[in-house]
N, C-alpha and C. Protein backbone atom coordinates (compact mmCIF):
# COMPACT_ATOMS: atom_id res chain seq x y z
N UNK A 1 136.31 70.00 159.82
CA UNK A 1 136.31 69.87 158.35
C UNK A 1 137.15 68.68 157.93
N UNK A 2 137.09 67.95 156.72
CA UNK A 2 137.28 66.88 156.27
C UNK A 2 138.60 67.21 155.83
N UNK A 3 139.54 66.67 156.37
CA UNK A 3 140.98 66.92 155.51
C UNK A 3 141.42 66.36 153.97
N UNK A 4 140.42 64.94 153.71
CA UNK A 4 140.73 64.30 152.52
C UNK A 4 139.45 64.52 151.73
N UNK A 5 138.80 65.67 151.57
CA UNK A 5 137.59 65.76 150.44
C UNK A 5 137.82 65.13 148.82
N UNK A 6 139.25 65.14 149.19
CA UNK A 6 139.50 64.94 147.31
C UNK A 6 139.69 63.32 147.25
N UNK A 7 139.35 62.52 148.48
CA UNK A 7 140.11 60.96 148.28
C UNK A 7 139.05 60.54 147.41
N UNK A 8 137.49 60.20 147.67
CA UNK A 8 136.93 59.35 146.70
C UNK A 8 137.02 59.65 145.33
N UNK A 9 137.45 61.19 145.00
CA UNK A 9 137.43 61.35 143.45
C UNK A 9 138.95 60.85 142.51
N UNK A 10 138.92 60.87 143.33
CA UNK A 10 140.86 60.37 142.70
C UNK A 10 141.08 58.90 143.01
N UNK A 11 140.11 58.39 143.68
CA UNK A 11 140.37 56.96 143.55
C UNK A 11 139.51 56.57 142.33
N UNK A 12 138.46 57.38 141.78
CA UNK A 12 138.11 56.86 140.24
C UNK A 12 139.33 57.10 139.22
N UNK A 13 140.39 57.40 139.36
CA UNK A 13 141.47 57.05 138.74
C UNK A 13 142.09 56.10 138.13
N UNK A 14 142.17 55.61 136.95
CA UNK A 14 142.77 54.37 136.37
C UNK A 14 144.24 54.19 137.09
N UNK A 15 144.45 53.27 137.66
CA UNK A 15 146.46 53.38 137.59
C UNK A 15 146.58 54.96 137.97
N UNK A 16 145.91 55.24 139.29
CA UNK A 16 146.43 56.46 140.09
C UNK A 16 147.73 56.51 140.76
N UNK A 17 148.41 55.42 140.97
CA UNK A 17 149.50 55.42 141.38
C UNK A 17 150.58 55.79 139.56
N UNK A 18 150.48 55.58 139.02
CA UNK A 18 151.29 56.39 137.58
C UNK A 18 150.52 57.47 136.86
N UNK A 19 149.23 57.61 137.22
CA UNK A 19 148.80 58.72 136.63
C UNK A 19 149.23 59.94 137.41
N UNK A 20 150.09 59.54 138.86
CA UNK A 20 150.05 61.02 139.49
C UNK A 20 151.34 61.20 139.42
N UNK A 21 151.86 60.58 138.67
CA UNK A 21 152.86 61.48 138.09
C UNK A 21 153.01 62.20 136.88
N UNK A 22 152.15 62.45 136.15
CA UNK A 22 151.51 63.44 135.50
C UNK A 22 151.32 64.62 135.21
N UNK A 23 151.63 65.39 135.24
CA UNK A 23 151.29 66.96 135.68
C UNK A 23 149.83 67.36 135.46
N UNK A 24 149.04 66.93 134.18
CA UNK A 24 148.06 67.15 133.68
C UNK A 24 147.17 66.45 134.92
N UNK A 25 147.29 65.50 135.83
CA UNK A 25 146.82 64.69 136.56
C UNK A 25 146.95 65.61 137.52
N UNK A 26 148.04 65.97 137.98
CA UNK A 26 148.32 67.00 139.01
C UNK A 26 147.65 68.37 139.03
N UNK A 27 147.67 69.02 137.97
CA UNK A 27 146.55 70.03 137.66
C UNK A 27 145.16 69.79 138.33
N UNK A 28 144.55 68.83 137.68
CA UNK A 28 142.82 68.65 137.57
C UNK A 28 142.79 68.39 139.27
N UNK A 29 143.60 67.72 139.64
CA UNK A 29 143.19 67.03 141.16
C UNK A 29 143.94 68.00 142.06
N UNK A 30 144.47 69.15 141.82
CA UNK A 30 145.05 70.17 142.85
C UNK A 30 143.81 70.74 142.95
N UNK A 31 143.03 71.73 141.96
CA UNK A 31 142.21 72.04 141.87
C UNK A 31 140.68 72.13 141.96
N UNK A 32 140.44 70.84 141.74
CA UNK A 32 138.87 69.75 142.61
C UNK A 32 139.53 69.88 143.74
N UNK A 33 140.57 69.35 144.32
CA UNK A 33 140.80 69.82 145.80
C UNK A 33 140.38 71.13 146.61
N UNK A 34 140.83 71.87 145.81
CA UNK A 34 140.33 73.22 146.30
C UNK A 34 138.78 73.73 146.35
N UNK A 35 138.54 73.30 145.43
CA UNK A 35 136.88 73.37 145.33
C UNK A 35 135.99 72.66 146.39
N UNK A 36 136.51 71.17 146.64
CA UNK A 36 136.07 70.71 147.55
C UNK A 36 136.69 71.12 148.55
N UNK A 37 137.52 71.61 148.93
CA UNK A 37 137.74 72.15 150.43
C UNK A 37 137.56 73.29 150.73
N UNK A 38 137.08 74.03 150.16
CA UNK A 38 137.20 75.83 150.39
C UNK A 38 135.77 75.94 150.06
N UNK A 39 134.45 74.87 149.26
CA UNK A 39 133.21 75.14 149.39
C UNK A 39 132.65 75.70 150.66
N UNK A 40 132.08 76.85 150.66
CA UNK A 40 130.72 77.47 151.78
C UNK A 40 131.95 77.54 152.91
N UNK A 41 133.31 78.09 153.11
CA UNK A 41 133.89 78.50 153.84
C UNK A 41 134.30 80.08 153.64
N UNK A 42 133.96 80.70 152.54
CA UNK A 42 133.72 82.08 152.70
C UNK A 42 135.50 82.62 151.92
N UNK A 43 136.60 81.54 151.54
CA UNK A 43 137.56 81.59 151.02
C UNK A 43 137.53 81.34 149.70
N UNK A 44 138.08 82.02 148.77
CA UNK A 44 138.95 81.71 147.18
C UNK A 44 139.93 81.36 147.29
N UNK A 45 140.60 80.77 146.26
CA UNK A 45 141.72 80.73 145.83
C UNK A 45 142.08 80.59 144.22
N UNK A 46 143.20 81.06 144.56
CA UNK A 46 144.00 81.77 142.68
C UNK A 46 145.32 80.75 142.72
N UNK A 47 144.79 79.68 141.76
CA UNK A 47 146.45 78.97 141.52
C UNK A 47 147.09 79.42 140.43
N UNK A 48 148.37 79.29 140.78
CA UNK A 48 149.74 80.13 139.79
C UNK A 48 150.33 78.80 138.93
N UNK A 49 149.64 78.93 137.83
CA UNK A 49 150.01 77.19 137.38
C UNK A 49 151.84 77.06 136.92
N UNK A 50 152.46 78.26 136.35
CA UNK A 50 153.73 78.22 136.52
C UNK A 50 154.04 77.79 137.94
N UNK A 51 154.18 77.85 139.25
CA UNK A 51 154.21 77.78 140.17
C UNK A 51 154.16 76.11 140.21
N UNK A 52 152.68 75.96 140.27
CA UNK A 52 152.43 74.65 140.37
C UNK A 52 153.72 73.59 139.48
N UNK A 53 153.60 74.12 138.25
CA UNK A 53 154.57 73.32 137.53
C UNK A 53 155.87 73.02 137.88
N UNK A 54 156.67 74.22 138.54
CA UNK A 54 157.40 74.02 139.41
C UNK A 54 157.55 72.99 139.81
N UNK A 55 156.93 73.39 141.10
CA UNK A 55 156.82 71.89 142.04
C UNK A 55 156.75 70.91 141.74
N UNK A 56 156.05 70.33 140.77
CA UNK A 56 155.94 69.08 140.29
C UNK A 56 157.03 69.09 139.73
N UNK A 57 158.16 69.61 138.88
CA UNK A 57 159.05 68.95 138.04
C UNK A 57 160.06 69.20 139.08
N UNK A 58 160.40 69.80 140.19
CA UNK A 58 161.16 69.20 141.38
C UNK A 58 160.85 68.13 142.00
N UNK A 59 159.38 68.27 142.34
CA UNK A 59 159.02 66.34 142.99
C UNK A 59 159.82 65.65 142.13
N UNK A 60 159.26 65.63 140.71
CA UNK A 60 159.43 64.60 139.61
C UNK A 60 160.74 64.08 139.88
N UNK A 61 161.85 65.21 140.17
CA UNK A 61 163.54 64.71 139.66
C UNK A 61 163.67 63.92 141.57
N UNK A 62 162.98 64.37 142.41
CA UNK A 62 163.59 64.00 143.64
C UNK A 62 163.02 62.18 143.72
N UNK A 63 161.99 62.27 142.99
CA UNK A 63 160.63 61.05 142.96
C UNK A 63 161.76 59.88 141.86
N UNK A 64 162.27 60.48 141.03
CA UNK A 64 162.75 59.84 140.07
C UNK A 64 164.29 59.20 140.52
N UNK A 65 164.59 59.87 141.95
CA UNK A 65 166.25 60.11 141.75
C UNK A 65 165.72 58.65 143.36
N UNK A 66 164.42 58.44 143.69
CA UNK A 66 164.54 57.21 145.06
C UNK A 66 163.67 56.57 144.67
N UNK A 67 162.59 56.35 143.58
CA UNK A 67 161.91 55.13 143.06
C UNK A 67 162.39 54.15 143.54
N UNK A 68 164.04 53.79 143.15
CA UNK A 68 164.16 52.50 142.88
C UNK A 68 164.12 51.47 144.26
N UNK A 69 164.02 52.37 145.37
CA UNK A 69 163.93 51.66 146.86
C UNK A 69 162.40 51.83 147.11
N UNK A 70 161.62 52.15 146.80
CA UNK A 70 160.35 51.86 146.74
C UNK A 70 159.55 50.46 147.44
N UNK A 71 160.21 49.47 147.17
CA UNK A 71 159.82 48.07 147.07
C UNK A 71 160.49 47.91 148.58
N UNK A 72 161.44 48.47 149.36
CA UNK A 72 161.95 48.48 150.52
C UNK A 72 160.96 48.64 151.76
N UNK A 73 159.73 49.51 151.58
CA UNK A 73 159.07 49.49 152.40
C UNK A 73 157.62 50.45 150.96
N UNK A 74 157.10 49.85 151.13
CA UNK A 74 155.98 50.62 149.86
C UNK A 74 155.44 51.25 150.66
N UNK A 75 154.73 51.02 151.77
CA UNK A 75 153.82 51.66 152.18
C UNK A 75 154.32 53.20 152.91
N UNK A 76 155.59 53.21 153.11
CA UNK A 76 155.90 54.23 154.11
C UNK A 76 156.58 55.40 152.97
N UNK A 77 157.18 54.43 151.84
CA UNK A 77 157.52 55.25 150.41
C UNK A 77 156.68 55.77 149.86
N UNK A 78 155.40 55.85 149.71
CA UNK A 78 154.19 56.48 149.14
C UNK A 78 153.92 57.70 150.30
N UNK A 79 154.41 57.62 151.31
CA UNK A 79 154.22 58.57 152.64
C UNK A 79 155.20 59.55 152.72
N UNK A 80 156.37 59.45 152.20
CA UNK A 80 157.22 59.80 152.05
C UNK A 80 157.18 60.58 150.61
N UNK A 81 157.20 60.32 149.84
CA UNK A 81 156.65 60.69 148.24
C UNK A 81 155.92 61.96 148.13
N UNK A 82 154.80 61.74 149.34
CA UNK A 82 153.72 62.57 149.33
C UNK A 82 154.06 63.89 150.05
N UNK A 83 155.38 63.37 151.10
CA UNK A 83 156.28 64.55 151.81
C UNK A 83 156.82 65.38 151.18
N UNK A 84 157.40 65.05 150.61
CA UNK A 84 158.18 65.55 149.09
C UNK A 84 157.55 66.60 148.75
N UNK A 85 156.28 65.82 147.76
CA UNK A 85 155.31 67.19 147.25
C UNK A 85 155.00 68.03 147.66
N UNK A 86 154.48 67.64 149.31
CA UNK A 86 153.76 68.94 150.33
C UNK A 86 155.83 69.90 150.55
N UNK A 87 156.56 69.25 150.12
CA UNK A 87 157.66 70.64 150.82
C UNK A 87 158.05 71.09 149.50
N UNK A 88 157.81 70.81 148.17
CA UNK A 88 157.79 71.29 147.02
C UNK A 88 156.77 72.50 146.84
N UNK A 89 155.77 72.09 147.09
CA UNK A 89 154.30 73.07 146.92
C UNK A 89 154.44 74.28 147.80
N UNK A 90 154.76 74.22 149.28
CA UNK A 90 155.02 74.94 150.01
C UNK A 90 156.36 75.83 149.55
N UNK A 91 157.38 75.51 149.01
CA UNK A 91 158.62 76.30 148.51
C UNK A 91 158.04 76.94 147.50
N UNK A 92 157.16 76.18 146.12
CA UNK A 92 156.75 76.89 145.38
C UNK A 92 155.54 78.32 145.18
N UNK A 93 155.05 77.79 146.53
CA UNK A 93 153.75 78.64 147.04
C UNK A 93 152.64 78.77 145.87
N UNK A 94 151.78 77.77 145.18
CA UNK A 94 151.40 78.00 143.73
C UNK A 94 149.83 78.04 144.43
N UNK A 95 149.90 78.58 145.65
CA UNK A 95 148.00 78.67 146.26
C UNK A 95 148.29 80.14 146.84
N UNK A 96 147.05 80.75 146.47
CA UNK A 96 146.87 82.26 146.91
C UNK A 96 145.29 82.29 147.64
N UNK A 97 144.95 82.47 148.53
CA UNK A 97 143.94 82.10 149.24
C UNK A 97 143.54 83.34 150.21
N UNK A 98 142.14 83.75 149.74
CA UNK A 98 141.68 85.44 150.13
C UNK A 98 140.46 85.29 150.68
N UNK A 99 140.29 85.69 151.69
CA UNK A 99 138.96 85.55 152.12
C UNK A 99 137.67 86.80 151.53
N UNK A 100 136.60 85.84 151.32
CA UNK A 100 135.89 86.76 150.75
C UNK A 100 134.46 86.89 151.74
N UNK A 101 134.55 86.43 152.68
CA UNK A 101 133.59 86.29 154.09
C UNK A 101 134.29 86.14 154.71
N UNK A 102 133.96 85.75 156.13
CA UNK A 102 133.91 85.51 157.71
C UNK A 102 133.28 84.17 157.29
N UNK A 103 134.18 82.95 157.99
CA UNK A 103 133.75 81.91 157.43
C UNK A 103 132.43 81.24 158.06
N UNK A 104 131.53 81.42 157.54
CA UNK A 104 130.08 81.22 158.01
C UNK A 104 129.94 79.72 158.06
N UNK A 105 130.42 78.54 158.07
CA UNK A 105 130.57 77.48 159.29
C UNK A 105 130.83 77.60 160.83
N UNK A 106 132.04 78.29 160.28
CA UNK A 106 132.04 78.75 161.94
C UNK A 106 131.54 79.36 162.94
N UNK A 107 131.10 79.61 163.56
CA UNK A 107 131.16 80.77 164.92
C UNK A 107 131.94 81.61 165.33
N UNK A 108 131.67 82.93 165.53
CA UNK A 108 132.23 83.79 165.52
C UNK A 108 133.40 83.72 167.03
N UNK A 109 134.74 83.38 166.97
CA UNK A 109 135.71 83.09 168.06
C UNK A 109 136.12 82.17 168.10
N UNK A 110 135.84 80.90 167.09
CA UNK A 110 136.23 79.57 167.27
C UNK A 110 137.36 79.35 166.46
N UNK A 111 138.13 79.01 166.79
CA UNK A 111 139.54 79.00 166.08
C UNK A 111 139.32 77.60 164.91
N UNK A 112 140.26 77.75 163.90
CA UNK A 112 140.05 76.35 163.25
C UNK A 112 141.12 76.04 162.40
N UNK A 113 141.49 74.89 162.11
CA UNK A 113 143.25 74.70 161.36
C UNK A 113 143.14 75.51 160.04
N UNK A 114 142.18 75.52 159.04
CA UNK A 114 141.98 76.12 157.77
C UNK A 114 142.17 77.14 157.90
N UNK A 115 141.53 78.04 158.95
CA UNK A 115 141.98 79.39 159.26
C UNK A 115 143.23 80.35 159.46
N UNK A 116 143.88 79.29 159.89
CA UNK A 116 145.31 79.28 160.64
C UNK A 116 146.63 79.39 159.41
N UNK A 117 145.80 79.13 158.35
CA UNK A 117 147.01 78.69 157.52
C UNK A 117 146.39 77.88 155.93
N UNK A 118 145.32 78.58 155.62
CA UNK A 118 144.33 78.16 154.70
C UNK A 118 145.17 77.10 153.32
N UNK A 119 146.73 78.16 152.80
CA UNK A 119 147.43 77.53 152.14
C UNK A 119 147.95 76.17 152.09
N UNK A 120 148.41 75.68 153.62
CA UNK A 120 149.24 75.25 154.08
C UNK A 120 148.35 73.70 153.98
N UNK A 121 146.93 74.46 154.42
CA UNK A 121 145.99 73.12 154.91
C UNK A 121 145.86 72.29 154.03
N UNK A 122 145.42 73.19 152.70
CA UNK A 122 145.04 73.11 151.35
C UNK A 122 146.12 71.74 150.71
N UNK A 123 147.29 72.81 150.81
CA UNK A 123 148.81 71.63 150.21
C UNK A 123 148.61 70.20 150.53
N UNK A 124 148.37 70.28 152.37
CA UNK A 124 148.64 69.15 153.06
C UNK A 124 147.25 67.84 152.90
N UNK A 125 146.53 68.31 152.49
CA UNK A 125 145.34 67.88 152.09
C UNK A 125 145.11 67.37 150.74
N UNK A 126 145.57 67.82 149.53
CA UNK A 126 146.47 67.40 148.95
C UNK A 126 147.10 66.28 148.43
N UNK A 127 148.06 66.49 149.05
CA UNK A 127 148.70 65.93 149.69
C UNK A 127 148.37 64.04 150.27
N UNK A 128 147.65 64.32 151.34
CA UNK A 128 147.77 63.20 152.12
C UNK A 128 146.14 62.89 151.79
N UNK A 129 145.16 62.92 150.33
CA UNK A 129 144.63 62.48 149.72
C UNK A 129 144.71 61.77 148.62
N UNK A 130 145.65 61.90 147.73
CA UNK A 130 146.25 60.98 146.79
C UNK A 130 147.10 60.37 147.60
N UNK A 131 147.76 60.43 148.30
CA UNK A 131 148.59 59.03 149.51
C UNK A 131 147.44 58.03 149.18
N UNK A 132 146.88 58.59 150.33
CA UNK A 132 145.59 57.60 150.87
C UNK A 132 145.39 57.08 149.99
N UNK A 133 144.76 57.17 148.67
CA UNK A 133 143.78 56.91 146.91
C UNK A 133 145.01 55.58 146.59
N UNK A 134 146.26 56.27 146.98
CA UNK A 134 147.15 55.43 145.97
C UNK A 134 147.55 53.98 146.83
N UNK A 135 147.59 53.90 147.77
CA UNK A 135 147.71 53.34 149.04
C UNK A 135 146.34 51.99 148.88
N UNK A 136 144.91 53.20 149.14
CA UNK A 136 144.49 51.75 148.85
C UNK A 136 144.18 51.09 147.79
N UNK A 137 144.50 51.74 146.26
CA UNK A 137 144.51 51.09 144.82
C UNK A 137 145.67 50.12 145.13
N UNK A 138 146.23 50.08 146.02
CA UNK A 138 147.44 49.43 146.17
C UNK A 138 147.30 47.91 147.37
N UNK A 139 145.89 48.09 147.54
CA UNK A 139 145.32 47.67 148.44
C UNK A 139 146.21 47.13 149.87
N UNK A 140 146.50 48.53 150.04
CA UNK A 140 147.77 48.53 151.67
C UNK A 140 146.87 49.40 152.67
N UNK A 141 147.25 49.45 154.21
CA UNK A 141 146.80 50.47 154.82
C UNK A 141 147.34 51.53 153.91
N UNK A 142 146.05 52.69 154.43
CA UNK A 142 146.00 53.71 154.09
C UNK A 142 146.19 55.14 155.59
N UNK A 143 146.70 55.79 155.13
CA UNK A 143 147.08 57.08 156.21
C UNK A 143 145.85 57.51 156.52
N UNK A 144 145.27 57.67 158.12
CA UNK A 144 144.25 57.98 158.47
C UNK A 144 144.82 59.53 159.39
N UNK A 145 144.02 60.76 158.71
CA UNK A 145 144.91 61.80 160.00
C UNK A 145 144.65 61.73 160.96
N UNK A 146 145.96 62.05 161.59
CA UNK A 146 146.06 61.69 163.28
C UNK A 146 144.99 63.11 163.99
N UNK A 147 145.04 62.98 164.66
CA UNK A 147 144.31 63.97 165.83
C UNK A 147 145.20 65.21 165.63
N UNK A 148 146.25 65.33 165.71
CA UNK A 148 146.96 66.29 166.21
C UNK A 148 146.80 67.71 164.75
N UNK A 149 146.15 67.17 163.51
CA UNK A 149 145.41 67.39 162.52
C UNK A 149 144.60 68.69 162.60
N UNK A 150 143.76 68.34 163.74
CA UNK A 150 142.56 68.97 164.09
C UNK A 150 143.03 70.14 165.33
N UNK A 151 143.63 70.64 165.51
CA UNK A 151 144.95 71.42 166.28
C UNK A 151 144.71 72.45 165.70
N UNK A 152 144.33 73.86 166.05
CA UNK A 152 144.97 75.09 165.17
C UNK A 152 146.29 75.08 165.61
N UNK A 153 146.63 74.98 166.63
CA UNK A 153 148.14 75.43 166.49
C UNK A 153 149.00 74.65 166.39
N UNK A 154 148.94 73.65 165.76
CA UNK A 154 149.57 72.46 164.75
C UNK A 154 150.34 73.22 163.71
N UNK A 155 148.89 73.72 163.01
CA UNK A 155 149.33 74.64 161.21
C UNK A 155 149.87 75.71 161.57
N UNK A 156 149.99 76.62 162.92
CA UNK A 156 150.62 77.65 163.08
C UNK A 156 151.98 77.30 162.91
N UNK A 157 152.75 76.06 164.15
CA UNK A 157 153.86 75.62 163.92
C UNK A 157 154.22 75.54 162.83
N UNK A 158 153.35 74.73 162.30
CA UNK A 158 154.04 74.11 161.12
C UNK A 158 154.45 75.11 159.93
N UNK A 159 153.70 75.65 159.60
CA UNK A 159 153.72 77.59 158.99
C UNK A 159 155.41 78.11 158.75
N UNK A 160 155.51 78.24 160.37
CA UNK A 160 156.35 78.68 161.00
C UNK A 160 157.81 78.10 160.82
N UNK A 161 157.70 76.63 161.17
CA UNK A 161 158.61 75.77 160.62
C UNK A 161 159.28 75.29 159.85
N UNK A 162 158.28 75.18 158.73
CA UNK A 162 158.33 75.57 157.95
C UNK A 162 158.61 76.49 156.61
N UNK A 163 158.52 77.84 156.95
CA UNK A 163 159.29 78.84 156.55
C UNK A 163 160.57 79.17 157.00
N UNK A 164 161.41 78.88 158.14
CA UNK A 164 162.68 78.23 158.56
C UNK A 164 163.23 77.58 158.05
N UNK A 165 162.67 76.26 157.66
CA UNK A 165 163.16 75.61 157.23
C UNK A 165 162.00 74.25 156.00
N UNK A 166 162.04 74.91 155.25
CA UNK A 166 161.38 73.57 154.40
C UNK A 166 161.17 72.51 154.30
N UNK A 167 162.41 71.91 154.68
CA UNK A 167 162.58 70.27 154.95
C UNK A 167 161.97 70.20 156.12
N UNK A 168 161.52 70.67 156.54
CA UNK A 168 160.38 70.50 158.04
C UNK A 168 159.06 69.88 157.40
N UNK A 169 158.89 70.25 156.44
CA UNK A 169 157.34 69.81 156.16
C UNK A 169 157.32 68.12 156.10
N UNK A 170 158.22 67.57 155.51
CA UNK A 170 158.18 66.06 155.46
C UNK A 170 158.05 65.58 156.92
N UNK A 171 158.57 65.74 157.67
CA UNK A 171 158.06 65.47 159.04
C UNK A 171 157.16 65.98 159.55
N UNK A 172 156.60 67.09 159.38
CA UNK A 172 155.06 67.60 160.06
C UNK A 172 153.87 66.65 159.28
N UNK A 173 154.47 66.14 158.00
CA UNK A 173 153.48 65.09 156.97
C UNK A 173 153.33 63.66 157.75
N UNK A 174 154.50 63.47 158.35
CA UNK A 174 154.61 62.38 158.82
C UNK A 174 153.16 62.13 160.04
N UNK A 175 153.45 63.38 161.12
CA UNK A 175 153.26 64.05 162.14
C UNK A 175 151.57 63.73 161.87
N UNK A 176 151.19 64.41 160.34
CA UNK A 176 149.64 64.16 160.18
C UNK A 176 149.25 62.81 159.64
N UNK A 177 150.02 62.22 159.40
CA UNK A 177 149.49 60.82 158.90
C UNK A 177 149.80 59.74 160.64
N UNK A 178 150.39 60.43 161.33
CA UNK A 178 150.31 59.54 162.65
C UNK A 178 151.71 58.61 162.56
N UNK A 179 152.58 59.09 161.98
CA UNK A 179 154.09 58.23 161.93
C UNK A 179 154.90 59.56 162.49
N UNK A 180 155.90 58.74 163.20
CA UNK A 180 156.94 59.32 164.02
C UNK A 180 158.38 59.74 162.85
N UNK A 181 158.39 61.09 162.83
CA UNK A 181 159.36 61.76 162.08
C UNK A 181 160.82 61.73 162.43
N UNK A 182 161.48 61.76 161.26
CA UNK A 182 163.36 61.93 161.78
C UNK A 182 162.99 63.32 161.33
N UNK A 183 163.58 64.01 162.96
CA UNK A 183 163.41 65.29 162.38
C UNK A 183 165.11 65.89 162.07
N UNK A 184 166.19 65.15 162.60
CA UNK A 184 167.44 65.33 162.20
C UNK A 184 168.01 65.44 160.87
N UNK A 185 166.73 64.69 159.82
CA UNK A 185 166.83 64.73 158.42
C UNK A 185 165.54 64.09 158.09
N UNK A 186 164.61 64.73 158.31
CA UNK A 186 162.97 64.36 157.67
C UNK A 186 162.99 64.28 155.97
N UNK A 187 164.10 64.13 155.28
CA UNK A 187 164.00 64.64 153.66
C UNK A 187 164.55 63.17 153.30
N UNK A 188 165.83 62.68 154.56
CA UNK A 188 166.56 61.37 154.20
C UNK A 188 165.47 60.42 153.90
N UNK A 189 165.52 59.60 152.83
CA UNK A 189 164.52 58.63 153.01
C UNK A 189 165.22 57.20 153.83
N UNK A 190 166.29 56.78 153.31
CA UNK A 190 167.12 55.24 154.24
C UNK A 190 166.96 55.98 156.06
N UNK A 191 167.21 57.15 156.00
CA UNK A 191 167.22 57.20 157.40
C UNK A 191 166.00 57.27 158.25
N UNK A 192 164.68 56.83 157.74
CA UNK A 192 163.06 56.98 157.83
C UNK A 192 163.51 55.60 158.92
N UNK A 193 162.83 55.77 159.90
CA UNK A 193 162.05 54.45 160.91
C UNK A 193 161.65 53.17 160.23
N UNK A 194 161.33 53.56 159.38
CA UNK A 194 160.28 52.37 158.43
C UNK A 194 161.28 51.42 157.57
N UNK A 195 161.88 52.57 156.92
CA UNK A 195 163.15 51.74 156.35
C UNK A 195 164.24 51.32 157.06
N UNK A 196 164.90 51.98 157.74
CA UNK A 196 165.50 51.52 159.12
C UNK A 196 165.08 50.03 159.72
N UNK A 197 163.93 49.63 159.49
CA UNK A 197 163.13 48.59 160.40
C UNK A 197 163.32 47.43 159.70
N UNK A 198 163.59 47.43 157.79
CA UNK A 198 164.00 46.98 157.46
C UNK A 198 165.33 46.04 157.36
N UNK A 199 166.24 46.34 157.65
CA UNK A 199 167.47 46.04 157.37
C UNK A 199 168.04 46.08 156.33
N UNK A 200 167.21 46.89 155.22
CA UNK A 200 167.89 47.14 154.33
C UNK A 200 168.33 48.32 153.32
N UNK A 201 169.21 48.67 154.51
CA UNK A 201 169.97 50.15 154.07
C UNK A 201 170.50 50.29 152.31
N UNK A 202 170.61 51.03 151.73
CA UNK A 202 171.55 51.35 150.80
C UNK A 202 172.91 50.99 151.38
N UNK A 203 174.20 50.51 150.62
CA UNK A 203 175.13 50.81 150.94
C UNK A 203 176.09 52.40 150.68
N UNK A 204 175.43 52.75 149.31
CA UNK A 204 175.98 53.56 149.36
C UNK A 204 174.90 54.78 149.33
N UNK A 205 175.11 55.68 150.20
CA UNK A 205 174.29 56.94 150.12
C UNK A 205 174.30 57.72 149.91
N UNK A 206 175.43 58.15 149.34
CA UNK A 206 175.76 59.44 148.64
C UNK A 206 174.93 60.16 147.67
């Protein structure tokens, strides 16, 4: 299954890179997400828009509080950004996802990541579809998912890891876009590889 169903519709977006910070933006395109990913898989889902709102006005203050290093590495800051959200969404839990079949794509015994963790997939998908949208309105590489994607027991870990510890998800994001995670502090952004590669640290990091 297609992890980015929602990329071509969100790249008809004017100025998708400021419209997604939005909430009203965030609404419409959580939701076409879901539709397009949960079609003829035999799953619903019930979003908790308090919930949702949540999340977004925590992204917002964390998004608002490292903008200004942005320009330090853009492409890996939009990757990072998008980390954020997926460990916001996941704390907030604003997807409820019930099966209403046996998912009739499949075959009966075949394991599959959606299955594994329908919520999780959903977020991360998400997720690392407006990356992508904003990335190439930005006309930069764009995050292609890695293999390790297509894994059921990827989303089990990650689940798992997740519920341990939250700040795990920014590095399992990393993990699916095919970049190598600090997992000692996957949340730090100066301490990211990318920025690191730079030479140009913050001095002060507090």
């Amino acid at each position: 299954m297609m992890l980015t169903p929602l990329k071509p519709e969100v790249l008809k977006v004017d100025d998708l890179s400021h419209e997604a910070r939005r909430f009203r933006t965030i609404v419409w395109s959580f939701q076409r997400n879901l539709d397009l990913l949960f079609k003829g898989t035999g799953l619903s889902a019930k979003v908790d828009h308090a919930a949702l709102a949540e999340a977004f006005a925590r992204w917002r203050q964390k998004f608002d509080q490292s903008k200004h290093l942005a320009d330090v590495n853009r492409n890996d800051y939009v990757i990072y950004a998008a980390g954020l959200m997926l460990r916001e969404l996941i704390v907030a839990a604003p997807l409820k996802a019930s099966k209403e079949e046996e998912l009739p794509s499949l075959p009966g015994g075949i394991d599959h990541p959606l299955a594994r963790w329908p919520e999780g997939y959903a977020y991360t998908s998400f997720c690392l579809s407006v990356a992508a949208a904003i990335l190439k309105e930005l006309g930069d590489d764009e995050p292609m998912p890695a293999e390790v994607a297509d894994d059921p027991g990827f989303w089990s870990s990650f689940r798992e890891n997740t519920h341990e510890d939250p700040e795990t998800a920014v590095g399992f994001f990393d993990l699916v876009c095919g970049r190598e995670p600090n997992w000692a502090a996957p949340g730090v952004l100066w301490l990211r590889k990318a920025f690191a590669d730079q030479g140009k640290l913050p001095r002060n990091k507090a």
